[in-house]
PDB file of N, CA and C in Angstrom:
ATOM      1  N   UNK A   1       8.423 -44.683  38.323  1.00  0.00           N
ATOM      2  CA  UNK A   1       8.548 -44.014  39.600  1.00  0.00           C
ATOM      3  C   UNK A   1       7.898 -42.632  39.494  1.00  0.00           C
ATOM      4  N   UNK A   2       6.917 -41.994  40.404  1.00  0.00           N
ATOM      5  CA  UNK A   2       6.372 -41.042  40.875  1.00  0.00           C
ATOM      6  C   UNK A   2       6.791 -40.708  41.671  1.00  0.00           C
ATOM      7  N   UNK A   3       6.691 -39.095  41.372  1.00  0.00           N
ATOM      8  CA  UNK A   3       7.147 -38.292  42.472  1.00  0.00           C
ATOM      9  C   UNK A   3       5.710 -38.314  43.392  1.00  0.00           C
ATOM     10  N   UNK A   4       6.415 -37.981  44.933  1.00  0.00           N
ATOM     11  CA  UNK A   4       5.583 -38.507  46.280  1.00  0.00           C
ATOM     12  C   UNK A   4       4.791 -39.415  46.298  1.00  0.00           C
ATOM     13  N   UNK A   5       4.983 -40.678  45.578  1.00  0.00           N
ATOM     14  CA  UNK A   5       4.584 -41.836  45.625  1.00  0.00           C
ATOM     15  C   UNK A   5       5.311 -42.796  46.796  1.00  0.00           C
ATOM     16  N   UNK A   6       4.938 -43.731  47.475  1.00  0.00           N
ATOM     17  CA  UNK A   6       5.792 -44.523  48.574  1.00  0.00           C
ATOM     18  C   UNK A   6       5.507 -45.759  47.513  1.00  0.00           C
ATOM     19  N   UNK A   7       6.852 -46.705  47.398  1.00  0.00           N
ATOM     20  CA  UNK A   7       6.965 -48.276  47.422  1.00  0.00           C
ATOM     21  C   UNK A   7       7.496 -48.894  48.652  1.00  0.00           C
ATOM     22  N   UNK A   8       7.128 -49.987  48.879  1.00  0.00           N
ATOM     23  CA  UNK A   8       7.764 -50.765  49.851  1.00  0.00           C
ATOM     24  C   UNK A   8       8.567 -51.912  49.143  1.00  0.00           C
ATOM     25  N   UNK A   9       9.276 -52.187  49.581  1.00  0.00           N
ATOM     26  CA  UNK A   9      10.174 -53.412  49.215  1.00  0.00           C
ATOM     27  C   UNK A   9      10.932 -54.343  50.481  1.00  0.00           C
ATOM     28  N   UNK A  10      10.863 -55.442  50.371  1.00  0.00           N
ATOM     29  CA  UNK A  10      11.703 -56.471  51.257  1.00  0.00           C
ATOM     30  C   UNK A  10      13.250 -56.976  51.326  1.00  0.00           C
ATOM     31  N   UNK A  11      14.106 -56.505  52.304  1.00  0.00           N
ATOM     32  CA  UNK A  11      15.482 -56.940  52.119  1.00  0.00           C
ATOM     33  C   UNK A  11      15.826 -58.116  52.887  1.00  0.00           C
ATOM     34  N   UNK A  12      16.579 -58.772  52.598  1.00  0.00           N
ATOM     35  CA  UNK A  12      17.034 -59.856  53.295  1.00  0.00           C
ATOM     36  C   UNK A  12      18.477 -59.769  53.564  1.00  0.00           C
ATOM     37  N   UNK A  13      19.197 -60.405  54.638  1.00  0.00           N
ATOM     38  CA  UNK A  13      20.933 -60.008  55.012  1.00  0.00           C
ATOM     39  C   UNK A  13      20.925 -61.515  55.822  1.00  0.00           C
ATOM     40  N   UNK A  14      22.285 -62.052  55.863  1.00  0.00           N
ATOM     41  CA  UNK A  14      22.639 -63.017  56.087  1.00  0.00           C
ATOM     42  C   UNK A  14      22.791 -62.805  57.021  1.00  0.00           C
ATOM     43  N   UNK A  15      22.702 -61.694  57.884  1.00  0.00           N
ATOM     44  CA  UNK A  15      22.616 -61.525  59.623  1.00  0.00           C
ATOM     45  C   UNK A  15      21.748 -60.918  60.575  1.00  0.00           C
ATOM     46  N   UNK A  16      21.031 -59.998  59.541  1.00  0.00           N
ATOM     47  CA  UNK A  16      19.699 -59.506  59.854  1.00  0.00           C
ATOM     48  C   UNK A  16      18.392 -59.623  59.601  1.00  0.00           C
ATOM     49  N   UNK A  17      18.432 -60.974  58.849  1.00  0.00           N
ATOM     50  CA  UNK A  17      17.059 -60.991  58.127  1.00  0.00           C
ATOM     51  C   UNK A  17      16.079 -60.190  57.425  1.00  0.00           C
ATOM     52  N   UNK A  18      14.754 -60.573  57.406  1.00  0.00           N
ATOM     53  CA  UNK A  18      13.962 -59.867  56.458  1.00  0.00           C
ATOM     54  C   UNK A  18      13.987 -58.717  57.236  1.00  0.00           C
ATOM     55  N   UNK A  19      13.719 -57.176  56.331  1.00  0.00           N
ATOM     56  CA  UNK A  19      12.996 -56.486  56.967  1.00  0.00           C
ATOM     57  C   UNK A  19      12.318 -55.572  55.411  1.00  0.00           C
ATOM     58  N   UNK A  20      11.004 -54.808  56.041  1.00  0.00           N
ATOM     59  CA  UNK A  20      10.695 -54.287  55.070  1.00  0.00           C
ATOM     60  C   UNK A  20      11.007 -52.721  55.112  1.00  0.00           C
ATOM     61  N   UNK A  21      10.955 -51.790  54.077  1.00  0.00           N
ATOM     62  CA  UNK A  21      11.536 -50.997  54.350  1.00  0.00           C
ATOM     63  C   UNK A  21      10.822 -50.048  52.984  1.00  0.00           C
ATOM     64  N   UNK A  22      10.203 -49.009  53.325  1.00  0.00           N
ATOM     65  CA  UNK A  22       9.464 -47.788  52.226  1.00  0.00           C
ATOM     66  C   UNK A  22      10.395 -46.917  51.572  1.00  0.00           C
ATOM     67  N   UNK A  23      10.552 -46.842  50.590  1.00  0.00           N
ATOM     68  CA  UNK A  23      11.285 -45.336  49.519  1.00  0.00           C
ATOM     69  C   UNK A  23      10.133 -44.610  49.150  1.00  0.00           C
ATOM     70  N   UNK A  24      10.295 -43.126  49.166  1.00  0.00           N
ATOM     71  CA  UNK A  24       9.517 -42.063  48.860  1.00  0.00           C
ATOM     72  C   UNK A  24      10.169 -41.685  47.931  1.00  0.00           C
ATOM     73  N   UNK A  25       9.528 -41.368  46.635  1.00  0.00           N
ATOM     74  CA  UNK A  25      10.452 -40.549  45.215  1.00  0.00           C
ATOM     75  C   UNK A  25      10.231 -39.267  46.045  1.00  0.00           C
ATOM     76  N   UNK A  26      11.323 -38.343  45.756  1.00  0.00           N
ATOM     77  CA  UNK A  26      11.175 -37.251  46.504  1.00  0.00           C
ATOM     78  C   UNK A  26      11.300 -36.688  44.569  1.00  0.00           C
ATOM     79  N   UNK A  27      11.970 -36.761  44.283  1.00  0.00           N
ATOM     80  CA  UNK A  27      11.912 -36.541  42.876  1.00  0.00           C
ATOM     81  C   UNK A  27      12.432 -36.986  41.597  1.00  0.00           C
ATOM     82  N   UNK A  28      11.301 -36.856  40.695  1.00  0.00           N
ATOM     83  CA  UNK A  28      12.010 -38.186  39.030  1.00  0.00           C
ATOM     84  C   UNK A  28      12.169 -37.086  37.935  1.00  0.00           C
ATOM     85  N   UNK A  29      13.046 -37.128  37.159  1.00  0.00           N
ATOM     86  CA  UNK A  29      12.638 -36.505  35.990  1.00  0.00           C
ATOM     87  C   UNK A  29      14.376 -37.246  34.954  1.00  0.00           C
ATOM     88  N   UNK A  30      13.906 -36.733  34.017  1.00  0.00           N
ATOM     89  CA  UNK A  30      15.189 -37.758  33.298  1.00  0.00           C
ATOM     90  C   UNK A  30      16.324 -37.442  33.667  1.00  0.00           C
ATOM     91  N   UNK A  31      16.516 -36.178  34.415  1.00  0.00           N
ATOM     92  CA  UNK A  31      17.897 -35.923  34.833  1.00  0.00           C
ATOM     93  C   UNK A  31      18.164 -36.083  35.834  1.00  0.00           C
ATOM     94  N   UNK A  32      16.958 -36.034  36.898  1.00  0.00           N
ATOM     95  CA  UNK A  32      17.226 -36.260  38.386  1.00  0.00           C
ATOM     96  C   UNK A  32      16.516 -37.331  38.868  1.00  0.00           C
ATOM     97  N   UNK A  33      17.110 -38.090  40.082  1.00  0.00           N
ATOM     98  CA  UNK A  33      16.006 -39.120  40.997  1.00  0.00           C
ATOM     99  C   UNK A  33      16.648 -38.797  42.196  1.00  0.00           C
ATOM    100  N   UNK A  34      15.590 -38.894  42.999  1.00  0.00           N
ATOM    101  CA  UNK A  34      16.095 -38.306  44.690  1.00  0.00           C
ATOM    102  C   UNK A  34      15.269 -39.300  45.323  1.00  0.00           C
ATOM    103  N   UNK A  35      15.444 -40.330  45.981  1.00  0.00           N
ATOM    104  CA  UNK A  35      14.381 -40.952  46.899  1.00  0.00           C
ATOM    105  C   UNK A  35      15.233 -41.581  48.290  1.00  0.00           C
ATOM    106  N   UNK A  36      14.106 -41.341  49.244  1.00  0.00           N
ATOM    107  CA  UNK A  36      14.550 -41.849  50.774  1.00  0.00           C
ATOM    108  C   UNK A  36      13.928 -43.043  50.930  1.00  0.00           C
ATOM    109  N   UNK A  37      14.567 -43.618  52.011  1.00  0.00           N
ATOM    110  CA  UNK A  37      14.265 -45.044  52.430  1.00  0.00           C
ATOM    111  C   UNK A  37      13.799 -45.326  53.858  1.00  0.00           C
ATOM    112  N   UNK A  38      13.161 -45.624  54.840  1.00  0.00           N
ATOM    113  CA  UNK A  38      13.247 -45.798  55.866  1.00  0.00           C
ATOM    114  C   UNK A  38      12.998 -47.510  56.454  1.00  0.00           C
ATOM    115  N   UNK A  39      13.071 -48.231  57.404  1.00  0.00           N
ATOM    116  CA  UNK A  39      12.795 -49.728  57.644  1.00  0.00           C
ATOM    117  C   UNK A  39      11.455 -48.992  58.452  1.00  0.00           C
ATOM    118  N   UNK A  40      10.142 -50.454  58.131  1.00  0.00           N
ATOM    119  CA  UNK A  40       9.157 -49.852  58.685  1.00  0.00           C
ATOM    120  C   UNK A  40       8.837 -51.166  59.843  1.00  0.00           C
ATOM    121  N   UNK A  41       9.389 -52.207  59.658  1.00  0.00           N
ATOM    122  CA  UNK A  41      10.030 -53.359  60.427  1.00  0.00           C
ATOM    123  C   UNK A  41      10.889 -53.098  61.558  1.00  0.00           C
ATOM    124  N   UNK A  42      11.014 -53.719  62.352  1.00  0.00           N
ATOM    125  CA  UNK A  42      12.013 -53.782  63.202  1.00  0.00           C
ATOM    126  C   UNK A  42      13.042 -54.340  62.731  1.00  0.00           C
ATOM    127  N   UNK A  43      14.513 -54.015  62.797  1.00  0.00           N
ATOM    128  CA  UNK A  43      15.587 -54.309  61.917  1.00  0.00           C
ATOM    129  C   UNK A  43      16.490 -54.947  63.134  1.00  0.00           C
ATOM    130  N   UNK A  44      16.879 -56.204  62.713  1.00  0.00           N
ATOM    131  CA  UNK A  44      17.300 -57.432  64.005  1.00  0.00           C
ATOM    132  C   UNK A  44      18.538 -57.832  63.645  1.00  0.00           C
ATOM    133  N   UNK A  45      19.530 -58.117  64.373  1.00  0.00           N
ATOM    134  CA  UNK A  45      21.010 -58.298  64.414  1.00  0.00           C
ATOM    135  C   UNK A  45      21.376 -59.753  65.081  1.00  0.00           C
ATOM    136  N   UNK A  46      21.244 -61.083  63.946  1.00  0.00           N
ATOM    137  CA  UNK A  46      21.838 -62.200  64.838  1.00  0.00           C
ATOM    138  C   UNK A  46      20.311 -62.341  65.913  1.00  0.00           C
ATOM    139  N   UNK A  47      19.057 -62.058  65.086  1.00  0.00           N
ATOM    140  CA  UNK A  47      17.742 -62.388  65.761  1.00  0.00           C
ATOM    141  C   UNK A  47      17.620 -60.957  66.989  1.00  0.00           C
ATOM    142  N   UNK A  48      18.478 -60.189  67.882  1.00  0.00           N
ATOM    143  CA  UNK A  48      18.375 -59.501  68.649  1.00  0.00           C
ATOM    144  C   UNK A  48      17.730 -57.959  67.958  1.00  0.00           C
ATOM    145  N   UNK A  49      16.561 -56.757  68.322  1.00  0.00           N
ATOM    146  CA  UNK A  49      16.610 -55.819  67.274  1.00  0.00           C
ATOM    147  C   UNK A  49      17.504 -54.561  67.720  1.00  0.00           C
ATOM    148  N   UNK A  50      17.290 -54.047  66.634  1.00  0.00           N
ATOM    149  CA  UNK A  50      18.662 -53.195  66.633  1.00  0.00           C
ATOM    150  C   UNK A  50      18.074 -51.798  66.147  1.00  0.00           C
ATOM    151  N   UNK A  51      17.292 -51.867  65.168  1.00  0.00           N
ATOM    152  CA  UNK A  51      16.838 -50.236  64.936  1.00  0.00           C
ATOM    153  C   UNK A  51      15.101 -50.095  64.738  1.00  0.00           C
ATOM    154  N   UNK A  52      14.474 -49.733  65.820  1.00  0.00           N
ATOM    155  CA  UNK A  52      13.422 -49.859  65.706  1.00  0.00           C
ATOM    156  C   UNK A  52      12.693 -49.519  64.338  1.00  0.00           C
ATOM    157  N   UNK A  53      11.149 -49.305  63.953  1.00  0.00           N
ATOM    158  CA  UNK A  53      10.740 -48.574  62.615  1.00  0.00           C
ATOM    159  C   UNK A  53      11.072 -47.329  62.761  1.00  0.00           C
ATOM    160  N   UNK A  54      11.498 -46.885  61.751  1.00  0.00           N
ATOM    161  CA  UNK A  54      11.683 -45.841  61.328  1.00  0.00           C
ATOM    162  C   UNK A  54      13.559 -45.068  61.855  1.00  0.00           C
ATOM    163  N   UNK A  55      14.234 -46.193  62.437  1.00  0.00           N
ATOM    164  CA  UNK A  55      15.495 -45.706  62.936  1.00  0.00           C
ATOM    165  C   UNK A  55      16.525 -46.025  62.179  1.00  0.00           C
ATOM    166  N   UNK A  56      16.087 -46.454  60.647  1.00  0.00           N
ATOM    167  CA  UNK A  56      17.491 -46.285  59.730  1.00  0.00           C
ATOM    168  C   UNK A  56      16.721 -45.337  58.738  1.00  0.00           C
ATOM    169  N   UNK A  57      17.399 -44.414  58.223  1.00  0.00           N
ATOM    170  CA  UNK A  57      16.644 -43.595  56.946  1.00  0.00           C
ATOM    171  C   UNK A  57      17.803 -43.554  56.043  1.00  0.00           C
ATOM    172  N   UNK A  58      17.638 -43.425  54.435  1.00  0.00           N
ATOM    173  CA  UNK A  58      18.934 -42.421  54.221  1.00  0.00           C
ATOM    174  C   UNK A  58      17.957 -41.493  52.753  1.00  0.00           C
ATOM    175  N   UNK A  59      19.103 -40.712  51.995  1.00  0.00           N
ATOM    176  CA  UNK A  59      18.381 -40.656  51.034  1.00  0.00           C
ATOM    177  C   UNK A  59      19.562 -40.261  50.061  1.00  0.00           C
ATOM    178  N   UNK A  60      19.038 -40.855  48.616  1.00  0.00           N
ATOM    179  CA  UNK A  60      20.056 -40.993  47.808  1.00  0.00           C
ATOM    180  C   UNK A  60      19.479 -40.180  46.454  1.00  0.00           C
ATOM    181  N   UNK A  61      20.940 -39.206  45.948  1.00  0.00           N
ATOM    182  CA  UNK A  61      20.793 -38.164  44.591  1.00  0.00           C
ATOM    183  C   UNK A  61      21.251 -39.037  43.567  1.00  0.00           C
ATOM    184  N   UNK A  62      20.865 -39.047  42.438  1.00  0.00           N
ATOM    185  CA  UNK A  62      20.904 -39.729  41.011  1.00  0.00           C
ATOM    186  C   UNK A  62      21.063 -38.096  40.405  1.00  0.00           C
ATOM    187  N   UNK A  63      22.131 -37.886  39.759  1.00  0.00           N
ATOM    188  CA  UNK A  63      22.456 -36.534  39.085  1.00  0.00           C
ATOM    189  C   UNK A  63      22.501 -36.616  37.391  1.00  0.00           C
ATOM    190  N   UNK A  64      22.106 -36.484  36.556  1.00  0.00           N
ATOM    191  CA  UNK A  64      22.776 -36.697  34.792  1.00  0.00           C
ATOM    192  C   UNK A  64      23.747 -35.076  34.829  1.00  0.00           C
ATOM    193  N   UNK A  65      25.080 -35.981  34.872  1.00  0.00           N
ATOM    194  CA  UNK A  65      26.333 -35.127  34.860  1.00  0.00           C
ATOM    195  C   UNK A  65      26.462 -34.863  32.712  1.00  0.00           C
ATOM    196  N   UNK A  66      26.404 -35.669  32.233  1.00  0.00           N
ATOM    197  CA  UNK A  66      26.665 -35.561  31.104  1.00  0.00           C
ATOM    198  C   UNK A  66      25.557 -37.223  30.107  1.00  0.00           C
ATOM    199  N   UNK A  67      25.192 -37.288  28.820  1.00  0.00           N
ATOM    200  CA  UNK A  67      24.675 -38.600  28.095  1.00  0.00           C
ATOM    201  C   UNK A  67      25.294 -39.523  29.119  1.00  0.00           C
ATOM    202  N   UNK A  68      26.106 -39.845  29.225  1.00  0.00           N
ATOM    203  CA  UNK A  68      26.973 -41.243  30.005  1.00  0.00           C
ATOM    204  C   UNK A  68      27.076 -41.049  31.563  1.00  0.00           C
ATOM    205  N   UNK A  69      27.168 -40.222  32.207  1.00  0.00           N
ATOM    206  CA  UNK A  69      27.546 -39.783  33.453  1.00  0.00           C
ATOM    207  C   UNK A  69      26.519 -39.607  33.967  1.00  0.00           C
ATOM    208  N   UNK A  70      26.678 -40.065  35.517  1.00  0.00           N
ATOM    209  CA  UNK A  70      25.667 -40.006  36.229  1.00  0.00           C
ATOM    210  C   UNK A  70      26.615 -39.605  37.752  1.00  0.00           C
ATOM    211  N   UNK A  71      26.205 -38.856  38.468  1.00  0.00           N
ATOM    212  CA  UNK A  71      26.263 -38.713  39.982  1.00  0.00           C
ATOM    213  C   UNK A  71      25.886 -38.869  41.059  1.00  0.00           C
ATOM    214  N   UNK A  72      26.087 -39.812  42.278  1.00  0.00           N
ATOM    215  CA  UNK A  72      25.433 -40.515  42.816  1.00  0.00           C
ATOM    216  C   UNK A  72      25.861 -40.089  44.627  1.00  0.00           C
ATOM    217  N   UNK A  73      24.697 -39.717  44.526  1.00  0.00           N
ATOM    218  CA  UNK A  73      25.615 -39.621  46.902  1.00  0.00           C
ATOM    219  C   UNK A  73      24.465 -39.881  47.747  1.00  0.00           C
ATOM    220  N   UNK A  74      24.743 -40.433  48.686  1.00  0.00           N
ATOM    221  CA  UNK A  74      23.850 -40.470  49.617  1.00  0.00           C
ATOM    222  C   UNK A  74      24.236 -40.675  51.287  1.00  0.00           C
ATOM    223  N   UNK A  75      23.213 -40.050  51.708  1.00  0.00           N
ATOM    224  CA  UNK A  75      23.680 -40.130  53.213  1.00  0.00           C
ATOM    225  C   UNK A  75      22.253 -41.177  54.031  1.00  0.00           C
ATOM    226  N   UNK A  76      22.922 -41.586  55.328  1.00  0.00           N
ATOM    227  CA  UNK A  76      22.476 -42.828  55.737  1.00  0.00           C
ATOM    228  C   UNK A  76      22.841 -42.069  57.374  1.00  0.00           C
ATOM    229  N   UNK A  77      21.390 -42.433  58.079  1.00  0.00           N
ATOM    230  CA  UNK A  77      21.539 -41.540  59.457  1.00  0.00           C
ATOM    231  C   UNK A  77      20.645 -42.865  60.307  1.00  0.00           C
ATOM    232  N   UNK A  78      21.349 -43.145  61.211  1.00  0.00           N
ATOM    233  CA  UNK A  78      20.630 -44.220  62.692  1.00  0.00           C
ATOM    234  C   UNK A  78      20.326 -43.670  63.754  1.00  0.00           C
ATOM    235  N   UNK A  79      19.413 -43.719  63.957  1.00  0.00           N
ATOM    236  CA  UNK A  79      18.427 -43.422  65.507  1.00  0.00           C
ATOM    237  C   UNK A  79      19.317 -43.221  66.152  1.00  0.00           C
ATOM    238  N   UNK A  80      18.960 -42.452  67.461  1.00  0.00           N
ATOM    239  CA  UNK A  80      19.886 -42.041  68.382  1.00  0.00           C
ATOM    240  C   UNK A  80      19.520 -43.257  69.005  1.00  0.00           C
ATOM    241  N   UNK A  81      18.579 -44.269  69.640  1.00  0.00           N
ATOM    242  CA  UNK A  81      18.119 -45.223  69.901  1.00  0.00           C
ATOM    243  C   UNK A  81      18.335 -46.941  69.349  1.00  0.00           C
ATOM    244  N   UNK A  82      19.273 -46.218  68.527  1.00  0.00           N
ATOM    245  CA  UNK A  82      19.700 -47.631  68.052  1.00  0.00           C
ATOM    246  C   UNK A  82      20.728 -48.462  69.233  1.00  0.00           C
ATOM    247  N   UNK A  83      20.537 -49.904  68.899  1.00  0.00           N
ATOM    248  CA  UNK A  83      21.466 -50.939  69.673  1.00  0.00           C
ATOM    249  C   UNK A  83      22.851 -50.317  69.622  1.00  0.00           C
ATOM    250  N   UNK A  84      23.712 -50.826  70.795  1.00  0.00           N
ATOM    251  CA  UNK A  84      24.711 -50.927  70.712  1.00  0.00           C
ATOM    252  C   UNK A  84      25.438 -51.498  69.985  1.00  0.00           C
ATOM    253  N   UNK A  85      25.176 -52.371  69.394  1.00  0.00           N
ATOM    254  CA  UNK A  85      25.556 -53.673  68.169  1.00  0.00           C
ATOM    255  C   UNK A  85      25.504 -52.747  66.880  1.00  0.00           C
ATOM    256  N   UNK A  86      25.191 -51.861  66.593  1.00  0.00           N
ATOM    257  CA  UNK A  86      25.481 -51.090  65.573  1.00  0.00           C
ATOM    258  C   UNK A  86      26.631 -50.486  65.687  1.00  0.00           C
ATOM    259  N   UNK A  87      27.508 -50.365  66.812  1.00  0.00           N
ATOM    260  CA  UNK A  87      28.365 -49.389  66.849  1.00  0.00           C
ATOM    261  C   UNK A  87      29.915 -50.413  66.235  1.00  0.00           C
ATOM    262  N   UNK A  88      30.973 -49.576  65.500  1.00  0.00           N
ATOM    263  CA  UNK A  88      32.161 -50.172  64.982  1.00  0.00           C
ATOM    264  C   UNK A  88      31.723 -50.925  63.494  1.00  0.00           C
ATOM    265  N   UNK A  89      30.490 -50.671  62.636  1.00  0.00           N
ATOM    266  CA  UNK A  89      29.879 -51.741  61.295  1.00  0.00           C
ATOM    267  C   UNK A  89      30.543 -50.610  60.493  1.00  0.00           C
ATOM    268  N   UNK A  90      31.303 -49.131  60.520  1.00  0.00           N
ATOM    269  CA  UNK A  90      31.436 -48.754  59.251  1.00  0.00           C
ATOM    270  C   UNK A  90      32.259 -49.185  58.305  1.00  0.00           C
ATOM    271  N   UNK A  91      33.011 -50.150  58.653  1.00  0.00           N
ATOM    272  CA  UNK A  91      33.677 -51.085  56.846  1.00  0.00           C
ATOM    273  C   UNK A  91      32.354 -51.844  56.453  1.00  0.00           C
ATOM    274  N   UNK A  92      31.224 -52.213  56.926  1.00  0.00           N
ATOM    275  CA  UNK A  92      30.068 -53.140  56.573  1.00  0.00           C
ATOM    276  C   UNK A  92      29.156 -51.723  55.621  1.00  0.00           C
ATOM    277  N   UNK A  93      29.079 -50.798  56.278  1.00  0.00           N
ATOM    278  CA  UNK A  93      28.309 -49.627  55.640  1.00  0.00           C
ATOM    279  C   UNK A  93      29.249 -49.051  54.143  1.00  0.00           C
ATOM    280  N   UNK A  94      30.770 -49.211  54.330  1.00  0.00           N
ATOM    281  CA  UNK A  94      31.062 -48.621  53.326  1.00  0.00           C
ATOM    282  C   UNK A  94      31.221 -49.790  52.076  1.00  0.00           C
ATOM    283  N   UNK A  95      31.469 -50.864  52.045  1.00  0.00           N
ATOM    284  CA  UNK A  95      31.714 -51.936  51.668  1.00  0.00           C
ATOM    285  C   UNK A  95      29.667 -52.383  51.028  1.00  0.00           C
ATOM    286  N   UNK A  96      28.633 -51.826  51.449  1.00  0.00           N
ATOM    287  CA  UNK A  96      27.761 -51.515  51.064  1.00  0.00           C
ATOM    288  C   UNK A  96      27.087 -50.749  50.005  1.00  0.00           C
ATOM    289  N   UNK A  97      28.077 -49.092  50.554  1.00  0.00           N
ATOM    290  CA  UNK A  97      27.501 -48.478  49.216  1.00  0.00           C
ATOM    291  C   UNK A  97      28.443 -48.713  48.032  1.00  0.00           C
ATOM    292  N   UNK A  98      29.891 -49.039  48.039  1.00  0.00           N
ATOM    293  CA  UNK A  98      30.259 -49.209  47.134  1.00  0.00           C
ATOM    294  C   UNK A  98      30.089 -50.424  46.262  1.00  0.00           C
ATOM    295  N   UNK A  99      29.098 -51.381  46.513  1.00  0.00           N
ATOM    296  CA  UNK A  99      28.705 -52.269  46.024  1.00  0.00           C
ATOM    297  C   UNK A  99      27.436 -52.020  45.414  1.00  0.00           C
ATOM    298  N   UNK A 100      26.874 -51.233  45.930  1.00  0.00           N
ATOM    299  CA  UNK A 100      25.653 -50.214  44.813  1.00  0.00           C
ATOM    300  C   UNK A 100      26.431 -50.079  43.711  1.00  0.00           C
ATOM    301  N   UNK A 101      27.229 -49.090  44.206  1.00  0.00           N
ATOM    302  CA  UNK A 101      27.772 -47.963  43.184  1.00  0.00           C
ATOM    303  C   UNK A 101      28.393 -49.219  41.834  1.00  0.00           C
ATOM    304  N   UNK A 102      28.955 -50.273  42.347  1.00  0.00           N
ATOM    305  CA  UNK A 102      29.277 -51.222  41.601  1.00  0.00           C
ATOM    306  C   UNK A 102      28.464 -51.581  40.457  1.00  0.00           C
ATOM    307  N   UNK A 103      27.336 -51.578  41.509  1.00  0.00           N
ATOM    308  CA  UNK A 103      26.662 -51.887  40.522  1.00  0.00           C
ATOM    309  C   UNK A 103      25.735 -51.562  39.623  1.00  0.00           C
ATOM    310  N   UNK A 104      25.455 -50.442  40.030  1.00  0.00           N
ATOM    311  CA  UNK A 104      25.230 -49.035  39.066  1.00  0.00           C
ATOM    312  C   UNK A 104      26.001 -48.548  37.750  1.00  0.00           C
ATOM    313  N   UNK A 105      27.334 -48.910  37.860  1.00  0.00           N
ATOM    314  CA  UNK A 105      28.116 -48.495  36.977  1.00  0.00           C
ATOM    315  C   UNK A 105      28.266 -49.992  36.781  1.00  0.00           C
ATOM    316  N   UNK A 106      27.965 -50.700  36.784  1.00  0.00           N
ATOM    317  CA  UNK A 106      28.272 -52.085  35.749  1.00  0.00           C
ATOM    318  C   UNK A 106      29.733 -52.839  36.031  1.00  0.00           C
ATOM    319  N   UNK A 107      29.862 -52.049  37.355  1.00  0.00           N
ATOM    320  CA  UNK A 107      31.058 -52.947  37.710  1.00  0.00           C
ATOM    321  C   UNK A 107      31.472 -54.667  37.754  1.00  0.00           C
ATOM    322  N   UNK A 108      32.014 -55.292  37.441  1.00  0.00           N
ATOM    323  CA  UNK A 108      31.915 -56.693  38.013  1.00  0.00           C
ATOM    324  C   UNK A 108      32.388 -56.553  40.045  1.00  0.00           C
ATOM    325  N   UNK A 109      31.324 -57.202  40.879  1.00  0.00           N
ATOM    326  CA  UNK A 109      31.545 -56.928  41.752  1.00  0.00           C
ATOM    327  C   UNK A 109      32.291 -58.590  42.231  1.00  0.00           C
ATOM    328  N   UNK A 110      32.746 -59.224  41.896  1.00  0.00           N
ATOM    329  CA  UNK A 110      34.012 -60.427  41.805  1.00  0.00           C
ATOM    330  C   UNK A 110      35.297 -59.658  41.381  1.00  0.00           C
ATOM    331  N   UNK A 111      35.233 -58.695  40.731  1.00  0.00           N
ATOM    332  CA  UNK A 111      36.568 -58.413  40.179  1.00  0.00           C
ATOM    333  C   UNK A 111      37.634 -57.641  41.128  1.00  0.00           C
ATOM    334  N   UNK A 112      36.788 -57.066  41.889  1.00  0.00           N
ATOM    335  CA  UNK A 112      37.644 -56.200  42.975  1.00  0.00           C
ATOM    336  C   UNK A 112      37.693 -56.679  44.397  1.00  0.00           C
ATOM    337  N   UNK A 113      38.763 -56.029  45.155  1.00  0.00           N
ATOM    338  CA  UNK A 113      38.793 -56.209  46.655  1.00  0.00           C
ATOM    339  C   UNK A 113      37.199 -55.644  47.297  1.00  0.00           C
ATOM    340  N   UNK A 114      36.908 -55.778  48.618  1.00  0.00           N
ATOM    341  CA  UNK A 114      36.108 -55.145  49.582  1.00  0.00           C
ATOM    342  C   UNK A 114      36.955 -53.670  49.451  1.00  0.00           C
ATOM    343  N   UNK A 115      35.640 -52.509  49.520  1.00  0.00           N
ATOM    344  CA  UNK A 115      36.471 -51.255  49.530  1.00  0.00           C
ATOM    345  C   UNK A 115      37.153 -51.054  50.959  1.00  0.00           C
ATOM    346  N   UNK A 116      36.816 -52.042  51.883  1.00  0.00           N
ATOM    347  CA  UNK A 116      36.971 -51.503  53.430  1.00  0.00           C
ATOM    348  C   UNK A 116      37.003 -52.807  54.000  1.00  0.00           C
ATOM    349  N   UNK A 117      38.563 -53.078  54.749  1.00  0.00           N
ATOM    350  CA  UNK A 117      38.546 -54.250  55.173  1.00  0.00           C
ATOM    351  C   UNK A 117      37.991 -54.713  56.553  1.00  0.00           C
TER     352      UNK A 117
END
């Protein structure tokens, strides 16, 4: 990973289908990674769309707290233009990142409840 380099990558969701979606390293170095994401696709809900390009972004800090430790946050912002069908998903959003985070830290993600029912 390079800093101000763009990758694209393809996600798939069992309700939204494909969409593609760019990360920018905003910055790499062995202690830090900072990169944003945006959909450059139209992002579709049950086939209907829901956040045009460029109307989901977020961007996420990778911190080296200590050899073993790492610190992780990120924020996630939707178009003012987004569908109505987005509105009431935050157990789907939180139940999301903590399944990163799962799996970042090597969690077994079978072993636990949904963080958000």
């Amino acid at each position: 990973m390079v800093e101000g380099k763009s990758l694209y990558f393809q996600q798939e969701d069992n309700l939204s289908g494909k969409a593609v979606y760019r990360m920018r390293i905003q910055s790499a170095s062995p202690d830090r990674l900072v990169f944003d994401t945006e959909n450059v696709d139209v992002v579709r809900y049950l086939g209907m769309p829901i956040y045009r390009p460029g109307g989901m972004q977020s961007i996420t800090f990778l911190d080296r707290e200590s050899q073993d430790v790492w610190r992780y946050y990120s924020l996630t912002r939707a178009s003012k233009n987004a569908s109505l069908l987005t509105a009431g998903r935050e157990a789907s959003s939180v139940n999301r990142a903590v399944a990163f985070y799962r799996y970042l830290a090597d969690i077994p993600t079978d072993k636990e409840p949904p963080a958000s029912p």
